[in-house]
C-alpha atoms as a PDB file:
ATOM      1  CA  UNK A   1     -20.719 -20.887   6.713  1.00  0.00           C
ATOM      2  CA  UNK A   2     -17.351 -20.202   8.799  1.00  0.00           C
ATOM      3  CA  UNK A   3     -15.294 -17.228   9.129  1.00  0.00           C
ATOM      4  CA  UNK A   4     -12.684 -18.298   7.143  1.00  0.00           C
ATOM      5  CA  UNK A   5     -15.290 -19.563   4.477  1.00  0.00           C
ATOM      6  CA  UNK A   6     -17.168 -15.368   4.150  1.00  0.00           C
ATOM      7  CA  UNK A   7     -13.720 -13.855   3.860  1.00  0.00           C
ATOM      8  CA  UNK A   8     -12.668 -16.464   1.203  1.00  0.00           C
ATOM      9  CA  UNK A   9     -15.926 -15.985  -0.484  1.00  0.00           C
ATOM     10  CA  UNK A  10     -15.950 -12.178   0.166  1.00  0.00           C
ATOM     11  CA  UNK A  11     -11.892 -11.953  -1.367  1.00  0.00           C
ATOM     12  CA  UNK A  12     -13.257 -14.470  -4.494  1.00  0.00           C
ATOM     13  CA  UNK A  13     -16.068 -11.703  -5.317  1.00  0.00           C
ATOM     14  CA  UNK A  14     -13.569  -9.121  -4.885  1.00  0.00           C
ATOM     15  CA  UNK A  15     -11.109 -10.693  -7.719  1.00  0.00           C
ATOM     16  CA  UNK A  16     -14.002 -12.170  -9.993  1.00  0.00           C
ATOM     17  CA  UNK A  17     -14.983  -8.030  -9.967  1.00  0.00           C
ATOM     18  CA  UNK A  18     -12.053  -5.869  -9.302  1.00  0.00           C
ATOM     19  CA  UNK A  19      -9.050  -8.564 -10.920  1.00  0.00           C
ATOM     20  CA  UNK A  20      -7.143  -7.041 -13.728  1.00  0.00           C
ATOM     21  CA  UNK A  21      -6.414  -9.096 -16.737  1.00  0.00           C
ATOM     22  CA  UNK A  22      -2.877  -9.858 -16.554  1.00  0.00           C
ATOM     23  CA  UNK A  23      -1.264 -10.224 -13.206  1.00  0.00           C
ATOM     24  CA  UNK A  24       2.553 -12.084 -13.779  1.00  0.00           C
ATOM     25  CA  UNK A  25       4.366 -13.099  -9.954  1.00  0.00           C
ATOM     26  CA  UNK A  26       7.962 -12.444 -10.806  1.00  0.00           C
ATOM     27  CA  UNK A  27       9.690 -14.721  -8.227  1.00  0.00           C
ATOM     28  CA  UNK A  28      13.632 -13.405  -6.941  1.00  0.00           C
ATOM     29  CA  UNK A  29      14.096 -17.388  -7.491  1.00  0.00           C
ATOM     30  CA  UNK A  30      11.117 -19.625  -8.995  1.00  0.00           C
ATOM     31  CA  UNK A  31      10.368 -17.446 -12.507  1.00  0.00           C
ATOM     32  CA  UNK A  32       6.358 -16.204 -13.038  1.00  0.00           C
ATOM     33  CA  UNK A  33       3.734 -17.095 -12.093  1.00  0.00           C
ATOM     34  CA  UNK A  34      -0.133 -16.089 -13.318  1.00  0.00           C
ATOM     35  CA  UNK A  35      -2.509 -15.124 -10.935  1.00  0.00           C
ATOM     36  CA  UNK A  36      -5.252 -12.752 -10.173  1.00  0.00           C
ATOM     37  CA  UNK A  37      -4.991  -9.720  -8.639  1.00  0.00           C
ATOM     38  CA  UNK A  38      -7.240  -6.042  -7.814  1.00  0.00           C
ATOM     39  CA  UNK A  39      -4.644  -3.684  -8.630  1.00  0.00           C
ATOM     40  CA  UNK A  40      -5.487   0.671  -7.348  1.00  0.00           C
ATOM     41  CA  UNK A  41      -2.988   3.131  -7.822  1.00  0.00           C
ATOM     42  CA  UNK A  42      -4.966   5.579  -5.180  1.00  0.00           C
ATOM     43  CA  UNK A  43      -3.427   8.879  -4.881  1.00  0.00           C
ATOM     44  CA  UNK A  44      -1.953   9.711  -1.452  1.00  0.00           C
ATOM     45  CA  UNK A  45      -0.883  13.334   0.270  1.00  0.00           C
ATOM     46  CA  UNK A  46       2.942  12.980   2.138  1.00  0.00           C
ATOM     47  CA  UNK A  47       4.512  15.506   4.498  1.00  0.00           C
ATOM     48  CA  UNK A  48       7.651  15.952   3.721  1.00  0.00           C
ATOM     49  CA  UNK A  49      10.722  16.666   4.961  1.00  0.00           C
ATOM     50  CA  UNK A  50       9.664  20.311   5.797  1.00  0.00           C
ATOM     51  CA  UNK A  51       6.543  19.308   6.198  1.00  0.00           C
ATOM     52  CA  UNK A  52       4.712  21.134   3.180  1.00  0.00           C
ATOM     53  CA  UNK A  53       2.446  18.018   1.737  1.00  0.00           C
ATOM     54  CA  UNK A  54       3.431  16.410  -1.272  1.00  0.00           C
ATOM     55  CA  UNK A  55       1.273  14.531  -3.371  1.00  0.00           C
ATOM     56  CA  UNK A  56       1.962  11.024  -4.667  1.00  0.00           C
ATOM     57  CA  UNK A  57       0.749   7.467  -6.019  1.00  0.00           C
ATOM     58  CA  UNK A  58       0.300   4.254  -3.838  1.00  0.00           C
ATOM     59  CA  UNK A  59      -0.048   1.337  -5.920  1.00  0.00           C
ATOM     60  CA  UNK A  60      -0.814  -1.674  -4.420  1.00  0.00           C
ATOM     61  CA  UNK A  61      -2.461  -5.422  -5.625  1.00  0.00           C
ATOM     62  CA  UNK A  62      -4.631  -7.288  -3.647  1.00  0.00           C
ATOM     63  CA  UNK A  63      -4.247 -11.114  -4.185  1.00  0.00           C
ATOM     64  CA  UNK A  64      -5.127 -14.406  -2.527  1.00  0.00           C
ATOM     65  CA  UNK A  65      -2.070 -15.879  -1.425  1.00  0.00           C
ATOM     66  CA  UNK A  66      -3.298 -19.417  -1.901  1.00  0.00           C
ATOM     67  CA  UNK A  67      -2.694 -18.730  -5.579  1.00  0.00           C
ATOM     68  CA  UNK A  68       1.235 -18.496  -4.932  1.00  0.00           C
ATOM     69  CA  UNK A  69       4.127 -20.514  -4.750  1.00  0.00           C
ATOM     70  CA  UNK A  70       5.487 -19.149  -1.377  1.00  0.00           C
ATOM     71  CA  UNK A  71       4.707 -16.488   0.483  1.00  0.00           C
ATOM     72  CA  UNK A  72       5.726 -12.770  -0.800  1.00  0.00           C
ATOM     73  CA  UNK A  73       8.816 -11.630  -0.582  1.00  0.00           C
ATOM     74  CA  UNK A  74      10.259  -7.568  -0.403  1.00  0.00           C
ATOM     75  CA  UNK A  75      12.258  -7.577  -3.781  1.00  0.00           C
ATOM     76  CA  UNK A  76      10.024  -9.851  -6.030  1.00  0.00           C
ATOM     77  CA  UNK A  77       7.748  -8.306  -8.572  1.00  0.00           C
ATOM     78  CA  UNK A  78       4.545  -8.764 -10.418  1.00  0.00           C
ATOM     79  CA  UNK A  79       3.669  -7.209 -13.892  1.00  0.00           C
ATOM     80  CA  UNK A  80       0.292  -5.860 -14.061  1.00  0.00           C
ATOM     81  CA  UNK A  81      -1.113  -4.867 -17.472  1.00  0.00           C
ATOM     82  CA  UNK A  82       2.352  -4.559 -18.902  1.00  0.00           C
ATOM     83  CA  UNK A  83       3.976  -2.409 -16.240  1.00  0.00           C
ATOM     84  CA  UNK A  84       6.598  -4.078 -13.451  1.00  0.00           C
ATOM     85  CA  UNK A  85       6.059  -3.482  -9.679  1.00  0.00           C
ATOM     86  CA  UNK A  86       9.029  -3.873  -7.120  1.00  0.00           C
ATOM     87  CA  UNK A  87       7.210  -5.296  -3.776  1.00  0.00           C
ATOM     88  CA  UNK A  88       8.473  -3.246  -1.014  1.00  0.00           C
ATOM     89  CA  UNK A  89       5.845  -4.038   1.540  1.00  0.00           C
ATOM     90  CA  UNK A  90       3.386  -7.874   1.654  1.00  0.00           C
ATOM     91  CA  UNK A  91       0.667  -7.241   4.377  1.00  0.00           C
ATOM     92  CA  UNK A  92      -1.352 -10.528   4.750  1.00  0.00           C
ATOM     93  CA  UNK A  93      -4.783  -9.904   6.099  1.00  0.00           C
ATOM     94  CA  UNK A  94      -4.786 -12.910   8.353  1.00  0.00           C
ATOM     95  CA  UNK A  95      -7.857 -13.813   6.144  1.00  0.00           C
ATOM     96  CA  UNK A  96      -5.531 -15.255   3.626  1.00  0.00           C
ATOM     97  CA  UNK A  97      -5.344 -12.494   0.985  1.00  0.00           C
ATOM     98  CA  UNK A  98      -2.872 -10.131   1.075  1.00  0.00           C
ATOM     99  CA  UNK A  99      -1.751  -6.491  -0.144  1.00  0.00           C
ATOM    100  CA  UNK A 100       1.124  -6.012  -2.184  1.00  0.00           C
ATOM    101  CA  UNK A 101       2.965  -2.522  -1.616  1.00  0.00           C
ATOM    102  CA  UNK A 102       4.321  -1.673  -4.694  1.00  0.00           C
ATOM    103  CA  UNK A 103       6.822   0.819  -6.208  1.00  0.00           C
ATOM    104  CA  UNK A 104       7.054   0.755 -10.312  1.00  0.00           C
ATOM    105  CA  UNK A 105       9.938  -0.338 -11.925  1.00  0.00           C
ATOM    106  CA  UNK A 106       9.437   0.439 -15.612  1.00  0.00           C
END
């Protein structure tokens, strides 16, 4: 098998395991769109400003971009189980997945 075949297989078995059970693409300027998606909301430590740590959330969805319209874009959003996501960051994996940095609208 190629390369690009293992990671495709190796990001399917990912999704078939990890993929929560609704994942809604909110286009800025196509409407939704279902697709799969491992979502983690992994706790994270920050400096801040004065550079005492402070703790916080990072959620983030890991999807197969194939399963898109277009390519991500910083201002759409997805709804996963119920709660909307703002994308502020799409990192493609050159594998053709991609994660989704998210900040939670609502």
């Amino acid at each position: 098998m190629s390369w690009p075949g293992l990671t495709d297989a190796a990001l399917e078995t990912i999704l078939d395991v990890f993929d929560e059970e609704t994942v809604e693409y909110l286009y800025s300027d196509l409407g939704a769109h279902s697709i799969r998606g491992a979502f983690s909301n992994a706790h994270i430590e920050v400096e801040g400003n004065d550079g005492v740590p402070v703790s916080s959330v990072k959620p983030i969805l890991l999807i197969k971009l194939s399963e898109l319209q277009r390519d991500p874009r910083e201002g759409d959003r997805v709804s996963v189980n119920s709660r909307i996501y703002r994308i502020i960051d799409a990192q493609p994996d050159g594998e053709g997945g991609a994660v989704l940095v998210l900040h939670k609208v609502s």
